[in-house]
N, C-alpha and C. Protein backbone atom coordinates (compact mmCIF):
# COMPACT_ATOMS: atom_id res chain seq x y z
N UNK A 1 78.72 115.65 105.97
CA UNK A 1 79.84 116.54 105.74
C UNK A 1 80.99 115.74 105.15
N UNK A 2 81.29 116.16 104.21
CA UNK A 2 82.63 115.60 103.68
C UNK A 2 84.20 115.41 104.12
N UNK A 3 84.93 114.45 103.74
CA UNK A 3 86.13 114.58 104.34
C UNK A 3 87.15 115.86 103.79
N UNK A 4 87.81 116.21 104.45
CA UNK A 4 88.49 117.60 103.81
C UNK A 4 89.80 116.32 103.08
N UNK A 5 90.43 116.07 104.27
CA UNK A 5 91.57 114.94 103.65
C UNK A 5 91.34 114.21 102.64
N UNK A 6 90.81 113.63 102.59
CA UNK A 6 90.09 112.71 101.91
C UNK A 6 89.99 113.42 100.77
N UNK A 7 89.35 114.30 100.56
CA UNK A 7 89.11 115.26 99.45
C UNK A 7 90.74 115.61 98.76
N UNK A 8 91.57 116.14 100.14
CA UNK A 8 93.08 116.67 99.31
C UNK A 8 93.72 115.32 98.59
N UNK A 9 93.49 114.01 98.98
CA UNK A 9 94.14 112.92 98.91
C UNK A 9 93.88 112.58 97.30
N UNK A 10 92.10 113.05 97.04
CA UNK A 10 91.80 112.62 95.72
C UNK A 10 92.13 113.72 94.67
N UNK A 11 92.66 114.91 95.13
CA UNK A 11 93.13 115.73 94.17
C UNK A 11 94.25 115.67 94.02
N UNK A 12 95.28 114.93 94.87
CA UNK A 12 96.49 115.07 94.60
C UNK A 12 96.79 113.66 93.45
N UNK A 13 95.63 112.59 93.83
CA UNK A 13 95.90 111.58 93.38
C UNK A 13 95.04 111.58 92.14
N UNK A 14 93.54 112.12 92.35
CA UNK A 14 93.11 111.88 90.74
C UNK A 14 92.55 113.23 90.62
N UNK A 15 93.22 114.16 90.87
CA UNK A 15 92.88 115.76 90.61
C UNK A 15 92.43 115.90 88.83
N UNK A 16 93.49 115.56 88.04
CA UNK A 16 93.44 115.73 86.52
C UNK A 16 91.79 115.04 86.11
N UNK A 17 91.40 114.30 86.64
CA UNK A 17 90.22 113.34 86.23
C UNK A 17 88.94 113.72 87.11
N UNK A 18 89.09 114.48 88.08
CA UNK A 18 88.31 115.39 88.24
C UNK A 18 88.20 114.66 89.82
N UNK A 19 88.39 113.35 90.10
CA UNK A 19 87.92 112.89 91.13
C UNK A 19 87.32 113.46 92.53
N UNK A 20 88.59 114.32 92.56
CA UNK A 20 87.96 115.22 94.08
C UNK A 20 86.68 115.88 93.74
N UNK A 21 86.23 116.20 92.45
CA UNK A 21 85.27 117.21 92.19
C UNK A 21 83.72 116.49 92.93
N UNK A 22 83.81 115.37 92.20
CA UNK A 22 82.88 114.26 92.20
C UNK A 22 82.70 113.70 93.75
N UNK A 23 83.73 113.52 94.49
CA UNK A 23 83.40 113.19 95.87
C UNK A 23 82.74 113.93 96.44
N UNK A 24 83.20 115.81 96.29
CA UNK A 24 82.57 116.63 96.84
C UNK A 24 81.22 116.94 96.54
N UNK A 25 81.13 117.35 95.24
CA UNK A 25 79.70 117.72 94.54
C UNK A 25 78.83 116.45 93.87
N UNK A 26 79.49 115.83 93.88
CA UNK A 26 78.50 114.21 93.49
C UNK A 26 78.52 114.15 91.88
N UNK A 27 77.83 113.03 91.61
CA UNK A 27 78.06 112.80 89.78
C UNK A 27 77.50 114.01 89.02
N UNK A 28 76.63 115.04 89.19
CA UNK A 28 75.99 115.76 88.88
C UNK A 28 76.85 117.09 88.16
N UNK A 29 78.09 116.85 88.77
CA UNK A 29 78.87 118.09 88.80
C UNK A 29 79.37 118.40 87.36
N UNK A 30 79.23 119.60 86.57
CA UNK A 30 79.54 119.54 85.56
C UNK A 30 80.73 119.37 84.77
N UNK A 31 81.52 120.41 86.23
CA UNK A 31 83.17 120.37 85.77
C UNK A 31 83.84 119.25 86.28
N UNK A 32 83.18 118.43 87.05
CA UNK A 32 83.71 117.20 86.97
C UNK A 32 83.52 116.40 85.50
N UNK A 33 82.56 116.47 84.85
CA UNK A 33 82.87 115.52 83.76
C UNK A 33 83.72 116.05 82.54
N UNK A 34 83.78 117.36 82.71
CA UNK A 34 84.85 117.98 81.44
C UNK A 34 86.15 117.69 81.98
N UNK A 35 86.33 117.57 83.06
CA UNK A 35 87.77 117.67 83.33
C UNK A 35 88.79 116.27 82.83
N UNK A 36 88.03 115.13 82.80
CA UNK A 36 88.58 114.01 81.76
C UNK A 36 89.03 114.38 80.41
N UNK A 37 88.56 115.23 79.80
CA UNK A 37 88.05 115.65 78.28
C UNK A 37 89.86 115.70 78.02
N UNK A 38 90.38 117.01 78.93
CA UNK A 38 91.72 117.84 78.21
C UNK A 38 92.52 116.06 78.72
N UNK A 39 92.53 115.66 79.82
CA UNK A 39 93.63 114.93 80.72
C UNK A 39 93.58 113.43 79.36
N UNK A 40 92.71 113.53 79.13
CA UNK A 40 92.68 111.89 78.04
C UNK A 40 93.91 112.71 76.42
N UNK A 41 93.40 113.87 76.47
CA UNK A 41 93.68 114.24 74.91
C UNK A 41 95.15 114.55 75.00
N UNK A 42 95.60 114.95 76.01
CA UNK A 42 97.16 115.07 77.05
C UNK A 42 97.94 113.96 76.64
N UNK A 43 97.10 113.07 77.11
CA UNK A 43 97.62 111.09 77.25
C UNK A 43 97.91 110.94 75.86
N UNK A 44 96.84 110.75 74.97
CA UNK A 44 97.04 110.66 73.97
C UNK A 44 97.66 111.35 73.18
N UNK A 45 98.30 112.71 73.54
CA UNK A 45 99.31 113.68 72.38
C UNK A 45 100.96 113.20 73.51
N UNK A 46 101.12 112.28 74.41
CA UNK A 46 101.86 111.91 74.74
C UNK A 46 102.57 110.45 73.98
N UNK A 47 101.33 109.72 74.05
CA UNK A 47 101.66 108.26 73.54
C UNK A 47 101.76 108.67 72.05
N UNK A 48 101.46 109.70 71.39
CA UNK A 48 102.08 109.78 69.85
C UNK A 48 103.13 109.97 70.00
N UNK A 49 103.78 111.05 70.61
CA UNK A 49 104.98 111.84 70.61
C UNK A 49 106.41 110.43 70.97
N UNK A 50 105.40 109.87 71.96
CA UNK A 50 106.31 108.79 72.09
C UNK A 50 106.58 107.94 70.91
N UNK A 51 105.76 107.63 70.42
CA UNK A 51 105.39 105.96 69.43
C UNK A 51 105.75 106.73 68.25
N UNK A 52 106.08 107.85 67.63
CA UNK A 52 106.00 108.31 66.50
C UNK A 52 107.47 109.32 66.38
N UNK A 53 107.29 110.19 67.72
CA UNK A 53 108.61 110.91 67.73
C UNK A 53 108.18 111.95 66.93
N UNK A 54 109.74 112.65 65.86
CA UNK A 54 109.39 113.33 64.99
C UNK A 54 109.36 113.30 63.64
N UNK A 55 108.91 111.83 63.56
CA UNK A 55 108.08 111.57 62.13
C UNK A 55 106.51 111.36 62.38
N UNK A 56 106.03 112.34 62.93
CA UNK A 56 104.49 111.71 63.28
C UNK A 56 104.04 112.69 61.61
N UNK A 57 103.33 112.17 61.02
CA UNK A 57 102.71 113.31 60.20
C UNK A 57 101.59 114.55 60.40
N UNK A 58 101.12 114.11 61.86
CA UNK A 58 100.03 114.81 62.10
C UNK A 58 100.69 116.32 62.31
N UNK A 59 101.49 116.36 63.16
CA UNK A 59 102.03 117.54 63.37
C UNK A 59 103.42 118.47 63.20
């Protein structure tokens, strides 16, 4: 049986990355591995916005 805490601890801490998903349902879980997908592409439309501002050309 799983930890419940334990479980809230990893969603509060690596919720975006799916972590709690994976403790609970194991590597298998599907929406655990999409859930990296949006949280990386996030990061990265952050570190442009930063490093580029509003001369980025992309957008």
């Amino acid at each position: 049986m799983k930890n419940k805490t334990v479980a809230a601890w990893l969603a509060f801490l690596g919720g975006p990355l799916g972590l709690h998903r994976f403790y609970l349902h194991g590597a298998r879980d599907l929406l655990g591995w999409l859930l990296p997908i949006p949280t990386l592409i996030g990061l990265y439309g952050l570190w442009r916005a930063r490093e580029f501002g509003l001369d980025d050309q992309l957008s």
